[in-house]
Each structure stands twice: as C-alpha cells, then as structure tokens.
Protein backbone atom coordinates (compact mmCIF):
# COMPACT_ATOMS: atom_id res chain seq x y z
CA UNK A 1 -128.53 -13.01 38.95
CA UNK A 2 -128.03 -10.22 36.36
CA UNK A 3 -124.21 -9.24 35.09
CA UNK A 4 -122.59 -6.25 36.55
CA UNK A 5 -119.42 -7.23 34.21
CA UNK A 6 -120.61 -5.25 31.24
CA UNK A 7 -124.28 -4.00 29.30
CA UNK A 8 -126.80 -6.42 29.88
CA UNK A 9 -127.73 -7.97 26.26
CA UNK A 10 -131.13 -8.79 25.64
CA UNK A 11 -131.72 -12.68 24.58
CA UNK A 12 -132.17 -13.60 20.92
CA UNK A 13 -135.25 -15.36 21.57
CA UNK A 14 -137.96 -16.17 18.97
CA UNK A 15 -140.38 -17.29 21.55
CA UNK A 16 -141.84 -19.81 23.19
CA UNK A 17 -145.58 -20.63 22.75
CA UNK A 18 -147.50 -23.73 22.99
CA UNK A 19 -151.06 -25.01 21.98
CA UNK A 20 -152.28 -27.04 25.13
CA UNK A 21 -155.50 -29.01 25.58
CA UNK A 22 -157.10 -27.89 29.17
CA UNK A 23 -155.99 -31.64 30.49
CA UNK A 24 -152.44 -30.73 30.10
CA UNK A 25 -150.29 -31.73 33.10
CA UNK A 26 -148.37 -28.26 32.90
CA UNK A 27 -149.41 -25.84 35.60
CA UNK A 28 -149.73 -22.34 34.93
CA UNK A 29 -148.66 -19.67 37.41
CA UNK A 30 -151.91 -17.69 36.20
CA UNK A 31 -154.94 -18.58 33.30
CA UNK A 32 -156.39 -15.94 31.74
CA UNK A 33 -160.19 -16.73 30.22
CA UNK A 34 -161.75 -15.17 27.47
CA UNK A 35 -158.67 -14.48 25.65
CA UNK A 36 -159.69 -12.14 22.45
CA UNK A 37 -157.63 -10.51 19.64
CA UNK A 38 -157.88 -7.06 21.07
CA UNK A 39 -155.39 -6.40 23.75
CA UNK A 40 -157.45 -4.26 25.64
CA UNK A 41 -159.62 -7.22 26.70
CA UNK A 42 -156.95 -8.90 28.55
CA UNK A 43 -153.67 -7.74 28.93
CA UNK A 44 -154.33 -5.32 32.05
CA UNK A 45 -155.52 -8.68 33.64
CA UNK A 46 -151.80 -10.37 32.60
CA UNK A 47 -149.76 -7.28 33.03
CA UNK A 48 -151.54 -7.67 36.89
CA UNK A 49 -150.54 -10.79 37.22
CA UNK A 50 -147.37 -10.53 36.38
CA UNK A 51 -146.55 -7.90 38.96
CA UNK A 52 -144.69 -10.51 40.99
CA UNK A 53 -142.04 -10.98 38.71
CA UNK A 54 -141.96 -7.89 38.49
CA UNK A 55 -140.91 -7.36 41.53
CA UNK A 56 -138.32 -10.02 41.71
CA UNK A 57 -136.77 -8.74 39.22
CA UNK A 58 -136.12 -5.36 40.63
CA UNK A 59 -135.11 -6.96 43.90
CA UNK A 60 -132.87 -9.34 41.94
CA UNK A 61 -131.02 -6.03 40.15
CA UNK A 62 -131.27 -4.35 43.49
CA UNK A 63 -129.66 -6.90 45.14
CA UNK A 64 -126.62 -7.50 42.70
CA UNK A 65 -126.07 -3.59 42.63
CA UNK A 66 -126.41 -2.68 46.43
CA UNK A 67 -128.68 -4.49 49.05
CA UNK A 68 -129.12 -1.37 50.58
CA UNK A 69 -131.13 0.33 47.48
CA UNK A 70 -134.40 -0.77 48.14
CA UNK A 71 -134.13 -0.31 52.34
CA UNK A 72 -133.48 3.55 51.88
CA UNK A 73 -137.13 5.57 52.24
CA UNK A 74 -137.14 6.05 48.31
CA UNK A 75 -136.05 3.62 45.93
CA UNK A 76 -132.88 5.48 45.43
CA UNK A 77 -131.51 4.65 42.35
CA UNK A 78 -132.85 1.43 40.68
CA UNK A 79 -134.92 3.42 38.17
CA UNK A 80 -131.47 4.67 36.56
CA UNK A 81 -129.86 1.55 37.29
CA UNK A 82 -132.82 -0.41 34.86
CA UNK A 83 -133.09 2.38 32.32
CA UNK A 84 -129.48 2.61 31.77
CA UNK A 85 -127.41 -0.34 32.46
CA UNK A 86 -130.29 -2.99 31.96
CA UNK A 87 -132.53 -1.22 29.01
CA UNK A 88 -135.62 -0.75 30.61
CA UNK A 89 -136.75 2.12 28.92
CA UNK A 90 -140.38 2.20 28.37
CA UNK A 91 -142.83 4.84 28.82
CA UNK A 92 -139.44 7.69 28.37
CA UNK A 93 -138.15 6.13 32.01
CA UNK A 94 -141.72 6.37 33.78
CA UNK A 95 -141.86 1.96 33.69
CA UNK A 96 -138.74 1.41 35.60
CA UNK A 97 -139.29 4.33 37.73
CA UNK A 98 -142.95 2.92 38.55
CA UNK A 99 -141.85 -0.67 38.59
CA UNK A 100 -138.99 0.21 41.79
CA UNK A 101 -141.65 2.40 43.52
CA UNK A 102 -144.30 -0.54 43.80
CA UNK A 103 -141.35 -3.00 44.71
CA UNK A 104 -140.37 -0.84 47.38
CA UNK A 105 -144.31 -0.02 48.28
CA UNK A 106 -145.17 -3.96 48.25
CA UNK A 107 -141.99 -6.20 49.33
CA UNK A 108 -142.42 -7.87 52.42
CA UNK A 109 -146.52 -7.91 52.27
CA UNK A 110 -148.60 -10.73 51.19
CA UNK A 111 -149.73 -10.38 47.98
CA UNK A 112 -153.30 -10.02 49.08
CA UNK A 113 -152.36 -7.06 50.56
CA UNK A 114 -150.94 -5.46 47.40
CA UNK A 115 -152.53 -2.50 46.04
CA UNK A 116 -154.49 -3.42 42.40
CA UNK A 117 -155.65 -1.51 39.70
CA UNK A 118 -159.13 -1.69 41.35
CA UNK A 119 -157.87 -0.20 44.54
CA UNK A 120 -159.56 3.09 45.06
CA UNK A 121 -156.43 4.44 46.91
CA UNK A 122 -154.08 2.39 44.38
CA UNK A 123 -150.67 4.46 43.85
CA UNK A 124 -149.91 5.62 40.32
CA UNK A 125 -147.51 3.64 39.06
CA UNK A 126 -149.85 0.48 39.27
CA UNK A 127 -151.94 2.07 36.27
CA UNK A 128 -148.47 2.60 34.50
CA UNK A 129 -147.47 -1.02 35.38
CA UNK A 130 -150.58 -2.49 34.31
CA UNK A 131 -151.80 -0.35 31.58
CA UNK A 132 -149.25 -0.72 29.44
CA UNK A 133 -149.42 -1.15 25.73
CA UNK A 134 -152.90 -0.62 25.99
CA UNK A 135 -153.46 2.93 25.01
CA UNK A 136 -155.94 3.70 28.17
CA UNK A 137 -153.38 4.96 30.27
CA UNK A 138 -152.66 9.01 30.22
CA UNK A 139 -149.35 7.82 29.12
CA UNK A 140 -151.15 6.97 26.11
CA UNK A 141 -148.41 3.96 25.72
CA UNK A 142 -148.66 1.67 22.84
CA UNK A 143 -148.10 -1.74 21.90
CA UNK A 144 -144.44 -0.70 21.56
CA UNK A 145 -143.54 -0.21 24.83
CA UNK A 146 -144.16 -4.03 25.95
CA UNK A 147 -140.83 -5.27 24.91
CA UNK A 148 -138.72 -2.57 26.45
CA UNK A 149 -140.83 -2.08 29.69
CA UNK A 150 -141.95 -5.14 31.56
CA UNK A 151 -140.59 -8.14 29.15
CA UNK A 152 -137.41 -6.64 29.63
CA UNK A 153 -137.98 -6.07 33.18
CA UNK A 154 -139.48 -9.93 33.68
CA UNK A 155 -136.50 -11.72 31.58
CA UNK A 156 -133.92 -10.39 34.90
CA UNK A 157 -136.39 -12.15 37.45
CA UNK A 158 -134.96 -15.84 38.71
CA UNK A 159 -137.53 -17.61 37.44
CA UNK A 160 -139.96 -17.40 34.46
CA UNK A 161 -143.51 -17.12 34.49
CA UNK A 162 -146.19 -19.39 33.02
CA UNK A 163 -149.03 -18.28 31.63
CA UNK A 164 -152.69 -20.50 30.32
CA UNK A 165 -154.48 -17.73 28.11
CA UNK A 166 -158.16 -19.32 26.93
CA UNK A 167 -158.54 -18.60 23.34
CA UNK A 168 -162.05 -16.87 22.72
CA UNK A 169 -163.12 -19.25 19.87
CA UNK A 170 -166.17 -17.19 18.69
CA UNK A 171 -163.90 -14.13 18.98
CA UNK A 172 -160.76 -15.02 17.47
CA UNK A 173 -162.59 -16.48 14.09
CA UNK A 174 -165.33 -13.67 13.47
CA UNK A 175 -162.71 -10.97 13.60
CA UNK A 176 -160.79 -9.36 10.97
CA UNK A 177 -157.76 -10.52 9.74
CA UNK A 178 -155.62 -7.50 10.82
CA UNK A 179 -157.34 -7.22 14.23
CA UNK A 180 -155.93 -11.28 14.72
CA UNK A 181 -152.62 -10.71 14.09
CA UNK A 182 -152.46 -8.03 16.12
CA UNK A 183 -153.72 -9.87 19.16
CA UNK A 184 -150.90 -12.65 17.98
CA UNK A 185 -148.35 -10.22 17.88
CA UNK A 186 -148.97 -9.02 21.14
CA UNK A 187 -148.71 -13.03 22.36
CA UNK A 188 -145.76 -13.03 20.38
CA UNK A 189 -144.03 -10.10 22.74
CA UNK A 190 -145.40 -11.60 25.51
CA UNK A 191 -143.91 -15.44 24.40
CA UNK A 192 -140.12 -13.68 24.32
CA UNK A 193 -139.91 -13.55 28.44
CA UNK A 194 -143.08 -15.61 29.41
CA UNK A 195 -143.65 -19.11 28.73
CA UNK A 196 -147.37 -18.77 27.06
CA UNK A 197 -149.43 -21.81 26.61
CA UNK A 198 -153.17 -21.55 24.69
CA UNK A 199 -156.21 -23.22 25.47
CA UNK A 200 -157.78 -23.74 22.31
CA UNK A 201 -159.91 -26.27 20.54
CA UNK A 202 -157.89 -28.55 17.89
CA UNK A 203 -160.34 -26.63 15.15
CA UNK A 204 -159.27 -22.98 16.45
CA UNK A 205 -155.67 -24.22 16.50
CA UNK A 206 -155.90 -25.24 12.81
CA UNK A 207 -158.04 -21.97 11.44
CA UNK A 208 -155.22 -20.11 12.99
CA UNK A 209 -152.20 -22.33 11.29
CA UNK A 210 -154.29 -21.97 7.92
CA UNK A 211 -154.80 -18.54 8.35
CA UNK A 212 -151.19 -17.09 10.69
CA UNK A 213 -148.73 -19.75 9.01
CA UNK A 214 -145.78 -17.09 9.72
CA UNK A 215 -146.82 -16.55 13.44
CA UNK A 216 -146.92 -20.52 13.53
CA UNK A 217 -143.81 -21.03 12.07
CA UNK A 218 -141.67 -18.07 14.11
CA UNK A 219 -143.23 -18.39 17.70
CA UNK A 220 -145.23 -21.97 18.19
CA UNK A 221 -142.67 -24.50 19.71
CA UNK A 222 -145.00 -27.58 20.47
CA UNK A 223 -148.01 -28.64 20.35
CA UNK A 224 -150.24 -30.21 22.68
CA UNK A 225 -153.13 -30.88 20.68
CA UNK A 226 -153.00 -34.09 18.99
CA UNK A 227 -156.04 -35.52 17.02
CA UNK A 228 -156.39 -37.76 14.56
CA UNK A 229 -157.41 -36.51 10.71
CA UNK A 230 -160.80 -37.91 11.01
CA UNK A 231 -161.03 -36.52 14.43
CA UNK A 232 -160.34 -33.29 13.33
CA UNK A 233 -163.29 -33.70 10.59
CA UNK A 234 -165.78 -34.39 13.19
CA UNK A 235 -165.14 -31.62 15.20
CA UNK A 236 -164.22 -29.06 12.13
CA UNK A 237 -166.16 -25.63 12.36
CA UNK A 238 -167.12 -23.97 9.26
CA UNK A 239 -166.53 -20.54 8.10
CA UNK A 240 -169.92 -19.70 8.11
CA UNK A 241 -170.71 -20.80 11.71
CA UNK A 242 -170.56 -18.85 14.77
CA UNK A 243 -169.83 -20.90 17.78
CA UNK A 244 -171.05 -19.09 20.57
CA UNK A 245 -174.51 -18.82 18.51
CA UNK A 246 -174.65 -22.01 18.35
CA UNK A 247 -173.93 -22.63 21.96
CA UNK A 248 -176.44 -20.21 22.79
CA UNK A 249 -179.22 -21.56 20.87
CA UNK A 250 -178.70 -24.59 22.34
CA UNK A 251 -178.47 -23.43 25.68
CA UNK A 252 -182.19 -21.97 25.16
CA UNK A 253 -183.50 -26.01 24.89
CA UNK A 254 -184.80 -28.53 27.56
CA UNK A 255 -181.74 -29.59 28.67
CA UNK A 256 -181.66 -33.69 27.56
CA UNK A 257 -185.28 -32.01 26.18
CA UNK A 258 -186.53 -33.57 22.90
CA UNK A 259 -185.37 -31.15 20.13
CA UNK A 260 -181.83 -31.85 21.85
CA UNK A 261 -182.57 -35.66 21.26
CA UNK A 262 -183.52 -35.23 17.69
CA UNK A 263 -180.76 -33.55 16.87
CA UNK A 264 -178.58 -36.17 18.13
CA UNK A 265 -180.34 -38.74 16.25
CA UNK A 266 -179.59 -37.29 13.39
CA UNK A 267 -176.29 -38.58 11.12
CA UNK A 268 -173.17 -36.49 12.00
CA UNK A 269 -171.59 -37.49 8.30
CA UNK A 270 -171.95 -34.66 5.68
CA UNK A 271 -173.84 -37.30 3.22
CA UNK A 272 -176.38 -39.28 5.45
CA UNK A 273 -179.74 -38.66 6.30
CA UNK A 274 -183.00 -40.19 8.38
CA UNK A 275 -186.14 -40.16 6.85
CA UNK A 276 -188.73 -38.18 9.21
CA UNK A 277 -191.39 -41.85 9.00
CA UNK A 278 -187.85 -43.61 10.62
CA UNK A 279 -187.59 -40.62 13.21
CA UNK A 280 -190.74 -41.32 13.68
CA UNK A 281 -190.72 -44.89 14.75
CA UNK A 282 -187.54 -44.95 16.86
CA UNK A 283 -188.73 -45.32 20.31
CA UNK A 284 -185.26 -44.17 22.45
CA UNK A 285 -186.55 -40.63 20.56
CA UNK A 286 -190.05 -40.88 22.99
CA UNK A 287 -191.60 -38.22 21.02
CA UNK A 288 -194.64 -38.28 19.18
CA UNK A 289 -195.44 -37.78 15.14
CA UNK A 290 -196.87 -34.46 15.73
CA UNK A 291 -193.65 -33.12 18.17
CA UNK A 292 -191.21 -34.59 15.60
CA UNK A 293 -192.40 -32.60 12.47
CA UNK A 294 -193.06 -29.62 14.93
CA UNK A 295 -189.58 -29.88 16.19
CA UNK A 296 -187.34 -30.90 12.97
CA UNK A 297 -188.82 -27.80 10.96
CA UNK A 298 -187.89 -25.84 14.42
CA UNK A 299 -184.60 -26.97 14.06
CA UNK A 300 -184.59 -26.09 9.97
CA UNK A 301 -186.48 -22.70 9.91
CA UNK A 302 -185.59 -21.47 13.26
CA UNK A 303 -182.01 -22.18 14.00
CA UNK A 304 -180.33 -23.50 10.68
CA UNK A 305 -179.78 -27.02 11.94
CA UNK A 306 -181.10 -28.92 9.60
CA UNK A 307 -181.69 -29.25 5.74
CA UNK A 308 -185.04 -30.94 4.09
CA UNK A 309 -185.21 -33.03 1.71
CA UNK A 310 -189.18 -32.99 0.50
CA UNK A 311 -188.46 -33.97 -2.94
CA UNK A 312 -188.67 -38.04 -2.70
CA UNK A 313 -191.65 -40.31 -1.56
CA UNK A 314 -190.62 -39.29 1.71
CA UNK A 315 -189.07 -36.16 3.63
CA UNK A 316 -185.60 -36.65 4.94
CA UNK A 317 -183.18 -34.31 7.09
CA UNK A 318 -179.47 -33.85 7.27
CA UNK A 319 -177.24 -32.03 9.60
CA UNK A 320 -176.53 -28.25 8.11
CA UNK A 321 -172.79 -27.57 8.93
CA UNK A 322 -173.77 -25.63 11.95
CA UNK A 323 -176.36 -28.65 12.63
CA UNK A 324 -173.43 -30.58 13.10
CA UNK A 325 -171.28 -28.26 15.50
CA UNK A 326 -174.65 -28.35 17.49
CA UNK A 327 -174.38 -31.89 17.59
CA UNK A 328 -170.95 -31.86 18.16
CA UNK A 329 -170.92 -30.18 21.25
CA UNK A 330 -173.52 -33.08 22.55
CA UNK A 331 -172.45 -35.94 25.19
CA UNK A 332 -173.03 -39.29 25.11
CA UNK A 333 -176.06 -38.58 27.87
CA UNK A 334 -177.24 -35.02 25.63
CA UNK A 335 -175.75 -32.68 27.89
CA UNK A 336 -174.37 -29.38 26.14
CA UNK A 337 -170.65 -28.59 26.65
CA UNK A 338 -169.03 -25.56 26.21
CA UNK A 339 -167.43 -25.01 22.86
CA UNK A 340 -163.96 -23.63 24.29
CA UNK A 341 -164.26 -27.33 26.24
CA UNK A 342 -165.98 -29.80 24.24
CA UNK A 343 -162.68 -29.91 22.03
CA UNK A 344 -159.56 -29.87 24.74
CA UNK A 345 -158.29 -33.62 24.22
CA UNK A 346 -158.79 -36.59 22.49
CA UNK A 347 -161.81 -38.02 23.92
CA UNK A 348 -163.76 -34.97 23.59
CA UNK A 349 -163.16 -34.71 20.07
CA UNK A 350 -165.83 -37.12 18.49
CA UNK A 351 -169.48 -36.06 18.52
CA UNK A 352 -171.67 -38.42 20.03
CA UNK A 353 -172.44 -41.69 18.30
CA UNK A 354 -176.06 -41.44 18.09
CA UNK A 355 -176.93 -42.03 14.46
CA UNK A 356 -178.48 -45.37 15.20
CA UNK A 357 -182.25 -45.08 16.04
C-alpha cells in the first residue's frame, strides 16, 4: 500500500526484461502478437490491457487516502491526490484525472462489461488511457508521457503485471536502425513497472544483441533462450533474407508436395551439395527426371533457393542462404512451421535431417 508518511519516490529501476522461448513455464497476464518496432502497432493493445492495474492502483491510493473518495458521485479528489503527492503527471494532469474517472466508471463490473476503445459509446478518458504515447490521440501525447502517466500509475498497484509481447521477426530485422531502438526504448519504459518477457526466435534474439548491445546490457535480466553454438548456426538467418518471404513462398507449395521434398533433400551445410543424376535416383523423393529438373530450376530461378553448379560432368545444387531458412523451417514429416515458432526451444532449433537420399 502506497506511503502517506512523505513524497512518494519513484524506484531506481533499470528494468526487467526477459527473452523467453513460447514453451516457457511463466504465464503471462496478457500476450501481445505481432509485436513491431513502431509503437503505434501495439501499444494501444497493451496500454488496454493494462487498464486493470490501472485501476488497482487508483483504488489502492484511494483507499490509503480516504475509502470514501471513490464512493462519492465524482471521483472527488484522487486526480490531485496522483498528480501531486504520487507524480502522476502526464498529459498536463488529464492521465490521472482520466485514470480515477474510469476507476470510478468500471469498479465493481466484470471486466467484460468495461467500456474499450472500440466501444462506440466509450467515455473519453479511455482514448486518453489507451492512446498514450502514441501520438493519435488529440492530446497529441508522445512517447514521453509513458513514464510519468501509467508506469507511474501501475508501479502503486499490489501486484505487477506480466506481459508475453511476440517479436515480429520479419519486422524487427528489415527496419531501420533508428526505428528499432525506438520500439526498444519504448519496451524499455514499459520493463521499469511491468515485468516484459519476448517471444523471439534464438536468431532474432542474437541480431538484436549484435545490433542493441546497450539496450541488452541496461534492461535484459535473463534469458530463456538457450541453444547450443551449432544450433544457433543451423537456424541463423542472413542479412539478406526476409523471413516472412520465405514463409510465404513456401506456403504457396503442395503442402508435403514435391518441390517441398526436394528441398529437404537437399544438404543444410553451407559446403555440400547433391548432384541432380543422385536426386534423381533416390526413390523416398517419388518424383520423376523430368519433375526434378522442372522443379530444382523452380526453386533456383523462381524463389532463390538454390544455387547450380553446371560447370562439372554433372549439375549439382546447394542450399542459397535463404534455401536454407526454407529448409529450416521444415519438420521431420515436411510440414511448414511458422518462422516466429519454428525457433522457440531447443528441439525446434535443428532443421530437419534429410540430407540422406
């Protein structure tokens, strides 16, 4: 319960963020998916489902102040109680002003009964609660007013909310640098009252430590995502491919179809090949001479999977760095995963062992 002794001081906190495969055994209060560098994307989704604490914690100053505050018809005076003794400032006073009307609006109704941002007949100070930071709102409030409006708010609640945000692989590596870290400083407010975990891939998690090593070092406190080195070879994405391409142009094959097989047939290690007259031959392939050069010059010309070799007696193929994401996100039985989950733990980590014929 919140100090009426003296000022309340805000926490020196650094933060508290943690990469987490999608098997981990902590439960999140909320996951958000499709997690991108730009704010907009996602935060009015987390800033939503946050509202709860929210509301604790205005009941929880309420309630240390006078019980009787929040049973008068308005909210009496909570807003000046937050902005003045407790810091919550944001928005020049608006935040804690809108925070104690929805508490007052919402307390004792289920929270399927709560008013949302999609309500038609939604009050006002839900688009100030969950707009936020975001620039949309005719506040026109900024990034800066996160820390000072509802992390300050959240960090008097009784309890402290977990959050799963799924890391948009495709997004988060064919952005700009500058647009990443601010998306990671915007985690990084978030981290200083929330626990945050992210769902990433072992790969994602190490482009951003090569690329963020400050926002590593200052706000990651554990990670979940343990892989061995040659592990993280096998499932290593190159600069120059796109992941959700990838996915998508192998979503647009027979599924277990033969071009998938082929592919998989193929050696996953950078410097081994198959000649096409062995491809040929291998009868667990159960595709014909003519569908094999039809389909391996497919997989070359069409969709960059695969690299020639016509110089020798004999033509051979190798797996083209994005050639061996494709095959990467491959099961043992040729179905396609998802690359956001082909990559969560350990056992999804190695591409499927199908260089043998």
């Amino acid at each position: 319960m919140p100090s009426t002794s003296t000022e309340y001081v805000w926490p020196e906190f650094n933060g508290n963020v943690e990469f987490l495969p999608a098997t981990s055994a902590k439960k999140p209060d909320f996951t958000l998916e499709n997690v991108t560098p730009a704010r907009r994307d996602w935060l009015p989704d987390l800033l939503e489902g946050l509202l709860p604490w929210v509301v604790e914690a205005v009941e929880e100053v309420a309630k240390c102040h006078d019980p009787k505050l929040l049973h008068m018809p308005r909210q009496g005076h909570v807003p000046v109680i937050l902005n003045e003794f407790y810091q919550v400032k944001a928005v020049g006073g608006w935040y804690p002003y809108a925070a104690a009307e929805f508490t007052v609006r919402v307390r004792g109704l289920p929270r399927e009964d709560w008013p949302t941002r999609h309500s038609e007949d939604r009050p006002p100070s839900v688009d100030t609660l969950v707009k936020i930071g975001t620039g949309y709102h005719e506040l026109n409030t900024g990034i800066g007013n996160l820390e000072p409006g509802p992390m300050q708010l959240i960090a008097l609640a009784p309890t402290t909310p977990r959050v799963s945000l799924l890391l948009d692989e495709s997004a988060w590596r064919n952005t700009q640098r500058a647009q990443r870290k601010r998306g990671l400083k915007t985690i990084a407010i978030l981290s200083k009252t929330c626990a945050i975990d992210l769902l990433a891939s072992p790969s994602l998690e190490t482009f951003l430590r090569d690329r963020h090593p400050e926002w590593i070092d200052t706000y990651l406190t554990e990670s979940g995502n343990t892989h061995t080195a040659d592990n993280t070879a096998s499932v290593s994405v190159d600069n120059e491919v796109d992941p959700q391409s990838v996915y998508e142009a192998l979503q647009a094959f027979t599924p277990k179809g033969g071009r998938l097989r082929l592919l998989a047939a193929i050696p996953s290690n950078e410097k081994e090949y198959r000649e096409i007259r062995d491809l040929k031959t291998d009868s667990s392939l159960d595709l014909s001479s003519g569908t094999i050069d039809r389909y391996y010059r497919e997989l070359e010309q069409d969709h960059g999977f695969l690299a020639v070799d016509d110089r020798g007696c004999y033509n051979s193929v190798t797996l083209t760095p994005a050639g061996r994401y494709a095959q990467g996100l491959l099961t043992d039985d040729i179905q396609i995963r998802h690359p956001q989950q082909a990559r969560f733990s350990d056992d999804l980590t190695t591409p499927p062992n199908c260089t043998q014929g």
